[in-house]
Protein backbone atom coordinates (compact mmCIF):
# COMPACT_ATOMS: atom_id res chain seq x y z
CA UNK A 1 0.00 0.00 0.00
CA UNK A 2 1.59 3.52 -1.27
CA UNK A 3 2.28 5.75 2.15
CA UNK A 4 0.38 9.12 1.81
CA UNK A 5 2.30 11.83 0.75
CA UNK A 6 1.55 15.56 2.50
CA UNK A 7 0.50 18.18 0.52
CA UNK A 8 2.91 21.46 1.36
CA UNK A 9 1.91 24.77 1.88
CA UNK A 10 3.80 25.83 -0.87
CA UNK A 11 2.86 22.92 -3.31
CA UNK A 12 -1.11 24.11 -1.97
CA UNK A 13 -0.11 27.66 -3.24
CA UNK A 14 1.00 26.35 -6.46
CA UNK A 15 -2.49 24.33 -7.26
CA UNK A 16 -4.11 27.39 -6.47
CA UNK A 17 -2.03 29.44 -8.89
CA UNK A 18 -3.12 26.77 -11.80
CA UNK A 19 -6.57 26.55 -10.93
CA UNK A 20 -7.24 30.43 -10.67
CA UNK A 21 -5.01 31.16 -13.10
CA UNK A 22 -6.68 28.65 -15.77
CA UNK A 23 -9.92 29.23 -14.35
CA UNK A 24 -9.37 33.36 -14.92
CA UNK A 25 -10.58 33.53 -10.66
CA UNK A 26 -9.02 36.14 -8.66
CA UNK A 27 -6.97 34.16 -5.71
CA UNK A 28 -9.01 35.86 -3.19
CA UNK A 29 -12.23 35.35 -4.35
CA UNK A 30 -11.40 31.22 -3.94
CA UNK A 31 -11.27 29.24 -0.64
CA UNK A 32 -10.64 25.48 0.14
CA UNK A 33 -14.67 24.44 -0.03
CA UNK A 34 -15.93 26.83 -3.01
CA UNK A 35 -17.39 24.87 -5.91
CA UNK A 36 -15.29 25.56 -9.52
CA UNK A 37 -18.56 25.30 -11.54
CA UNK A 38 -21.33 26.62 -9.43
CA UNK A 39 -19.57 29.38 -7.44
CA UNK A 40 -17.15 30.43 -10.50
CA UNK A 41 -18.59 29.83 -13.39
CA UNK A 42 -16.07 26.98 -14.82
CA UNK A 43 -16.89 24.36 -17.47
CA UNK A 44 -15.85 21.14 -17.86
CA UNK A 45 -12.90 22.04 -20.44
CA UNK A 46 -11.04 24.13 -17.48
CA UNK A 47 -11.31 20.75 -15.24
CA UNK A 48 -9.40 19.13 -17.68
CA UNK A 49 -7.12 22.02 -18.11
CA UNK A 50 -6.15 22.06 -14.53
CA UNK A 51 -6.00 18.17 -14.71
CA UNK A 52 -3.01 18.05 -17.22
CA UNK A 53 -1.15 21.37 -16.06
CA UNK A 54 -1.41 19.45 -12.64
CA UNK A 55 0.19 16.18 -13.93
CA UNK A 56 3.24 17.91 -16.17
CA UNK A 57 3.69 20.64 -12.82
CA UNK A 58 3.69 18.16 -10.21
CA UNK A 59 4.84 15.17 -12.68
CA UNK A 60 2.26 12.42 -12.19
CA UNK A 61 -0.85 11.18 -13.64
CA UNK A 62 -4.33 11.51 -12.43
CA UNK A 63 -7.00 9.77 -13.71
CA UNK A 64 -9.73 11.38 -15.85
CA UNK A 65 -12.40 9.67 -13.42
CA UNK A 66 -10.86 11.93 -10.38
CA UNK A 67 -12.07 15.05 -12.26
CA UNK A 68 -15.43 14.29 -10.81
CA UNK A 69 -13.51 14.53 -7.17
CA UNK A 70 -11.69 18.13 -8.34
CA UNK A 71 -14.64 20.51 -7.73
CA UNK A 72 -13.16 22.58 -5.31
CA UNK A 73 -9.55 23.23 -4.35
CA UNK A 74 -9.81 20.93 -1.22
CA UNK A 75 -10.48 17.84 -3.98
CA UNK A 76 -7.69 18.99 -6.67
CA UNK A 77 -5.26 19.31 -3.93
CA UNK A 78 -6.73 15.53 -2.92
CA UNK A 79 -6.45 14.05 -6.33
CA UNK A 80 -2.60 15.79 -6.42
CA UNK A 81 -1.72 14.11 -2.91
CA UNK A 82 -3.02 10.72 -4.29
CA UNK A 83 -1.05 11.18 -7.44
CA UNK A 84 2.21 11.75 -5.46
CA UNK A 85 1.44 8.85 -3.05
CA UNK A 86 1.45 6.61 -6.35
């Protein structure tokens, strides 16, 4: 069984970064629980955005199932730390 790799608070910062930056969100306007879609406006396309500048930033793979698990930034950074655990 793969041992469960923290998520820094720098490597946090730096999924925040991709998502607001692909999502065009200001930083401040998003916190851990807000919803991509409903509370920003996002569509599907910048999920899978965020999904592949995720995997060549942080170099792993993720799934395209997990997308339904990255609809805040609590679940991206999630799917990221289960990524790294691989």
């Amino acid at each position: 069984m793969p041992s469960t790799v923290a998520i820094t608070a720098e490597q946090r910062a730096q999924i925040k970064e991709i998502v607001c930056e692909i999502l065009e969100i200001e930083p401040a306007e998003v916190t851990d629980t807000s919803l991509f879609k409903e509370d920003h406006n996002a569509d599907s396309l910048g999920a899978i955005e965020i999904l592949s500048s995720l995997e060549r930033t942080f170099q792993i793979e993720i799934d395209q199932t997990d997308l339904v698990r990255m609809v805040n930034l609590d679940g991206v950074v999630d799917v990221v730390q289960d990524g790294l655990s691989k």
